[in-house]
N, C-alpha and C. Protein backbone atom coordinates (compact mmCIF):
# COMPACT_ATOMS: atom_id res chain seq x y z
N UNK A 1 -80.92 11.36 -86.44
CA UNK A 1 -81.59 11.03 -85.21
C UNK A 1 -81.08 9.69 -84.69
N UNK A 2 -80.58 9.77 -83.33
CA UNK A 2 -80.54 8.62 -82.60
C UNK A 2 -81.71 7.93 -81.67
N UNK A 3 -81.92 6.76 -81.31
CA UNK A 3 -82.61 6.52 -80.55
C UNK A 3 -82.31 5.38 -79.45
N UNK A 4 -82.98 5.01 -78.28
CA UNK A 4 -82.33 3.70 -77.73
C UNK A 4 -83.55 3.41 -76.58
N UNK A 5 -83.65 2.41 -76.04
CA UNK A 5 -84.69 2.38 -75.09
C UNK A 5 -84.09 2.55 -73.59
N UNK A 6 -84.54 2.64 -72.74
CA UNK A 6 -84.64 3.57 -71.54
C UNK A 6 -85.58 2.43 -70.83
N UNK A 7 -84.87 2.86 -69.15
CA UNK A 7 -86.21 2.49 -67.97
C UNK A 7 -85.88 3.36 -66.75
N UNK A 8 -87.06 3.61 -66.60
CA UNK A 8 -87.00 5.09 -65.42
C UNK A 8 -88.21 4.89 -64.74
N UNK A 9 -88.10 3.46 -63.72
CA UNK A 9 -88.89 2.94 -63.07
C UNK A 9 -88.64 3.58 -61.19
N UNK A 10 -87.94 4.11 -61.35
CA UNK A 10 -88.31 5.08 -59.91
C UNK A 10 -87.73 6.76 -59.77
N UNK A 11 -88.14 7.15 -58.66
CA UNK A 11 -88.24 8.85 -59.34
C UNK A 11 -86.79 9.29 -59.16
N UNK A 12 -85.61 8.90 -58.50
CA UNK A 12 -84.19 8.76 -58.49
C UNK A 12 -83.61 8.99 -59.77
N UNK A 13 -84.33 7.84 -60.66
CA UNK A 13 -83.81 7.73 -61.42
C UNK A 13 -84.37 8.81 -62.79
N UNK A 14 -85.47 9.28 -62.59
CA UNK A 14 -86.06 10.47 -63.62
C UNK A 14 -85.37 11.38 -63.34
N UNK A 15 -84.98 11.83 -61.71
CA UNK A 15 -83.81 12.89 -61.42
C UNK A 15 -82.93 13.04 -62.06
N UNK A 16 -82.44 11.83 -62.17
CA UNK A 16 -80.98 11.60 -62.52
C UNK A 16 -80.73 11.86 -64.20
N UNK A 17 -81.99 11.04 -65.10
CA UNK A 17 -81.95 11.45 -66.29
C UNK A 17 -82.06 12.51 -66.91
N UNK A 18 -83.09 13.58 -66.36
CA UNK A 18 -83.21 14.98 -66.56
C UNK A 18 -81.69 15.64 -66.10
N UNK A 19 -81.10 15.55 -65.27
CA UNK A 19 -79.64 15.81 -65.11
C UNK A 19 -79.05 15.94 -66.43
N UNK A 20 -78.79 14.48 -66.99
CA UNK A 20 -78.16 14.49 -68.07
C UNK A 20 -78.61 15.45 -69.06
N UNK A 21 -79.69 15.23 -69.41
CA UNK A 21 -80.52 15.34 -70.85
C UNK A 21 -80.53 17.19 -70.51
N UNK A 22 -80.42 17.72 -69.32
CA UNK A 22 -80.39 19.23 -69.12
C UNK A 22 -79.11 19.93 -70.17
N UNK A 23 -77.84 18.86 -69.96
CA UNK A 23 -76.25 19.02 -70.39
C UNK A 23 -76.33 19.52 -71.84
N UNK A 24 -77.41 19.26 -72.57
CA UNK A 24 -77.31 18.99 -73.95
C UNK A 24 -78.37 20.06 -74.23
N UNK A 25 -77.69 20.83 -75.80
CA UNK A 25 -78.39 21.71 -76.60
C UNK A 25 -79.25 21.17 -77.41
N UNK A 26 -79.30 19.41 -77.99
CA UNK A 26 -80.28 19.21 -78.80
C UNK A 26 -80.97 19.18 -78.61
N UNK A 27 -82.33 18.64 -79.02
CA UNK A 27 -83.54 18.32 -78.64
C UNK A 27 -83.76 16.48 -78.32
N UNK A 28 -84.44 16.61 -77.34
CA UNK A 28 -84.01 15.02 -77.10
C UNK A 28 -85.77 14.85 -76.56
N UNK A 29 -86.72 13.67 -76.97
CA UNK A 29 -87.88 13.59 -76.62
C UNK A 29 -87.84 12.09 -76.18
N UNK A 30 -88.96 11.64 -75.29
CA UNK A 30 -89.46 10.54 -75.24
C UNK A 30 -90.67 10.43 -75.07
N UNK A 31 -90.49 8.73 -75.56
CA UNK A 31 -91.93 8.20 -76.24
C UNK A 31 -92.29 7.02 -75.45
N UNK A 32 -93.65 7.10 -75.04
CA UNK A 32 -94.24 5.89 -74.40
C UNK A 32 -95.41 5.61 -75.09
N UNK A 33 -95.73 4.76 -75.96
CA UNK A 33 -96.95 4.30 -76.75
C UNK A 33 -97.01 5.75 -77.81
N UNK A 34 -98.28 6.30 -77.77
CA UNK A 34 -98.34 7.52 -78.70
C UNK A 34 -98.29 9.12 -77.93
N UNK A 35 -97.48 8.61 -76.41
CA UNK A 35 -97.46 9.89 -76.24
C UNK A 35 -95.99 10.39 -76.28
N UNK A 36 -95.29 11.84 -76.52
CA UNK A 36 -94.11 12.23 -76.54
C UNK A 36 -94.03 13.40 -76.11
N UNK A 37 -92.93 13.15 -74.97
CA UNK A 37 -92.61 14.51 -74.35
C UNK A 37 -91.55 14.98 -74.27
N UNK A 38 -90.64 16.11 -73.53
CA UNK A 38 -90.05 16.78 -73.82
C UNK A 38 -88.82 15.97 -72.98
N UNK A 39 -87.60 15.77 -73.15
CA UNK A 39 -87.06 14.59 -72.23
C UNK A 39 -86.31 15.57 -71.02
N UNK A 40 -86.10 16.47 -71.22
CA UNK A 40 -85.89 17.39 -70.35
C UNK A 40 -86.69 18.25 -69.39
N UNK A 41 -88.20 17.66 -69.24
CA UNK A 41 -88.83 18.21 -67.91
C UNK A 41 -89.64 16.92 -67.44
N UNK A 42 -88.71 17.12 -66.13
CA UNK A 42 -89.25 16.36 -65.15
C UNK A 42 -90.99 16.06 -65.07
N UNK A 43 -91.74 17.06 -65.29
CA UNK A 43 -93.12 16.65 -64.84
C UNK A 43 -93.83 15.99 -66.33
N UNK A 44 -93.08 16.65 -67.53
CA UNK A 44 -93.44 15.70 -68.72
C UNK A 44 -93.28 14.01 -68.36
N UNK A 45 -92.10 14.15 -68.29
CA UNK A 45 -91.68 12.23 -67.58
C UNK A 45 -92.90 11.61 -66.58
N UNK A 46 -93.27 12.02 -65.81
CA UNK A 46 -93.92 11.61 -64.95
C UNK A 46 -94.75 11.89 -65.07
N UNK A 47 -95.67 12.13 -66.74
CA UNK A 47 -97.48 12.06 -67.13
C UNK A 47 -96.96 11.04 -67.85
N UNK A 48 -95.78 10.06 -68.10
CA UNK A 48 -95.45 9.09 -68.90
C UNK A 48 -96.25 7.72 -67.81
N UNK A 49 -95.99 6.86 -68.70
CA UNK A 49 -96.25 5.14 -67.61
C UNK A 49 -94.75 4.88 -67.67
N UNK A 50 -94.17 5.17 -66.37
CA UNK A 50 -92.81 4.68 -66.38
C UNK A 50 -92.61 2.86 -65.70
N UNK A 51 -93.79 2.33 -65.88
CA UNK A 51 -93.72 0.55 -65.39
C UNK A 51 -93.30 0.31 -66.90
N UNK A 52 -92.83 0.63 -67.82
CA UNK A 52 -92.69 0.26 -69.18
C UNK A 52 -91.47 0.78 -69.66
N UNK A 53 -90.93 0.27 -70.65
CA UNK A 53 -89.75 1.16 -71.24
C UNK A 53 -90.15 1.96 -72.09
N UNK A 54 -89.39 2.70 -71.78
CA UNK A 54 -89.46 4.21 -72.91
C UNK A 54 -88.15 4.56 -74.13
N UNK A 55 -88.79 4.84 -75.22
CA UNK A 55 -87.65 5.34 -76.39
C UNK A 55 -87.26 6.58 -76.30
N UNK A 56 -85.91 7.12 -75.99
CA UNK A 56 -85.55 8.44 -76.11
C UNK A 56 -85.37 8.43 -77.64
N UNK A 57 -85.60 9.44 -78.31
CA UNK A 57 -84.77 10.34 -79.35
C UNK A 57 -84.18 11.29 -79.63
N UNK A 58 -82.90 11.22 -80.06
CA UNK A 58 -82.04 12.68 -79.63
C UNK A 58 -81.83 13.36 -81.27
N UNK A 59 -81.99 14.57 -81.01
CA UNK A 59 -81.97 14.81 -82.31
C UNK A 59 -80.50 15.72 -82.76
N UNK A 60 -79.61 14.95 -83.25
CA UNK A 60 -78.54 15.60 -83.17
C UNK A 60 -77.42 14.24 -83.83
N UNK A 61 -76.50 14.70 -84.36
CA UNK A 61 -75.75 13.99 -85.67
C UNK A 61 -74.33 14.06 -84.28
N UNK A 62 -73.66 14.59 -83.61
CA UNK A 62 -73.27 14.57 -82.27
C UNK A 62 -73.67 14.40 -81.51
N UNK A 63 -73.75 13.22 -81.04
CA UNK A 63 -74.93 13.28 -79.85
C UNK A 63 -73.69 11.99 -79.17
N UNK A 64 -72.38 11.12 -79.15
CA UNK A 64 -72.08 10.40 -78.62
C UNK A 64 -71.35 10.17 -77.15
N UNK A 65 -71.63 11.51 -76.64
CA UNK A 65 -71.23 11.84 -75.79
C UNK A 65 -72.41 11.42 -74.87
N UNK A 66 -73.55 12.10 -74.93
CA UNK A 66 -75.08 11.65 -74.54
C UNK A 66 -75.60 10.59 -74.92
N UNK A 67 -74.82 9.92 -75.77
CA UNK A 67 -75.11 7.85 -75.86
C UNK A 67 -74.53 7.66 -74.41
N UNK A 68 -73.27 7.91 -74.33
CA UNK A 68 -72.49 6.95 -73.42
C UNK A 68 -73.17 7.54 -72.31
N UNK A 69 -73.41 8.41 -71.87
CA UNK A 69 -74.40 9.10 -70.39
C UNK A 69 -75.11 8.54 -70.02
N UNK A 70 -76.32 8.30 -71.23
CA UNK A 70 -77.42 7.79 -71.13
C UNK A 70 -77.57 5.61 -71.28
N UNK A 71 -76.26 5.10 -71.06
CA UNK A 71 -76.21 3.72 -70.84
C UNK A 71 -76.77 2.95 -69.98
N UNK A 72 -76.27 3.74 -68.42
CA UNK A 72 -76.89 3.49 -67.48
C UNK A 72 -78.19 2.97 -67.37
N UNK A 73 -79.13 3.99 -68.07
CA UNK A 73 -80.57 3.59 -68.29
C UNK A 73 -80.93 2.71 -69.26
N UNK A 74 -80.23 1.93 -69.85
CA UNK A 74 -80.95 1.52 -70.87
C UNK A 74 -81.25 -0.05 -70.72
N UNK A 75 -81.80 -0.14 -71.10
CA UNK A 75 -82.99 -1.28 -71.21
C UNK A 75 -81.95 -2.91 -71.78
């Protein structure tokens, strides 16, 4: 498992991440305090508090392709 922190402080940018995170067969979740959702649906993201950073986790031993994607966002 990889992980990294994230900010997806406007809805452009939740677009844009679900984009990515669609590309990929693993399972990839994020976490805001104790809640975790699915990082690949849009309306999961947005029952998140996105004024905060969020931890993705990708679950996948290949996943460095979806590091470098996911830079942009990171915290």
């Amino acid at each position: 498992m990889k992980s990294m922190k994230i900010s997806l402080e406007m809805a452009q940018r939740v677009k844009e991440f679900v984009t990515v995170t669609q590309g990929c067969d693993c399972e990839i979740l994020l976490k805001s305090g104790k809640y975790v959702v699915d990082a690949k649906s849009i309306l999961g993201i947005f029952s998140l508090d996105l004024s905060k950073p969020l931890t993705v986790e990708i679950y996948s031993d290949d996943c460095a392709d979806l590091l470098k994607a996911l830079e942009p966002f990171a915290v």
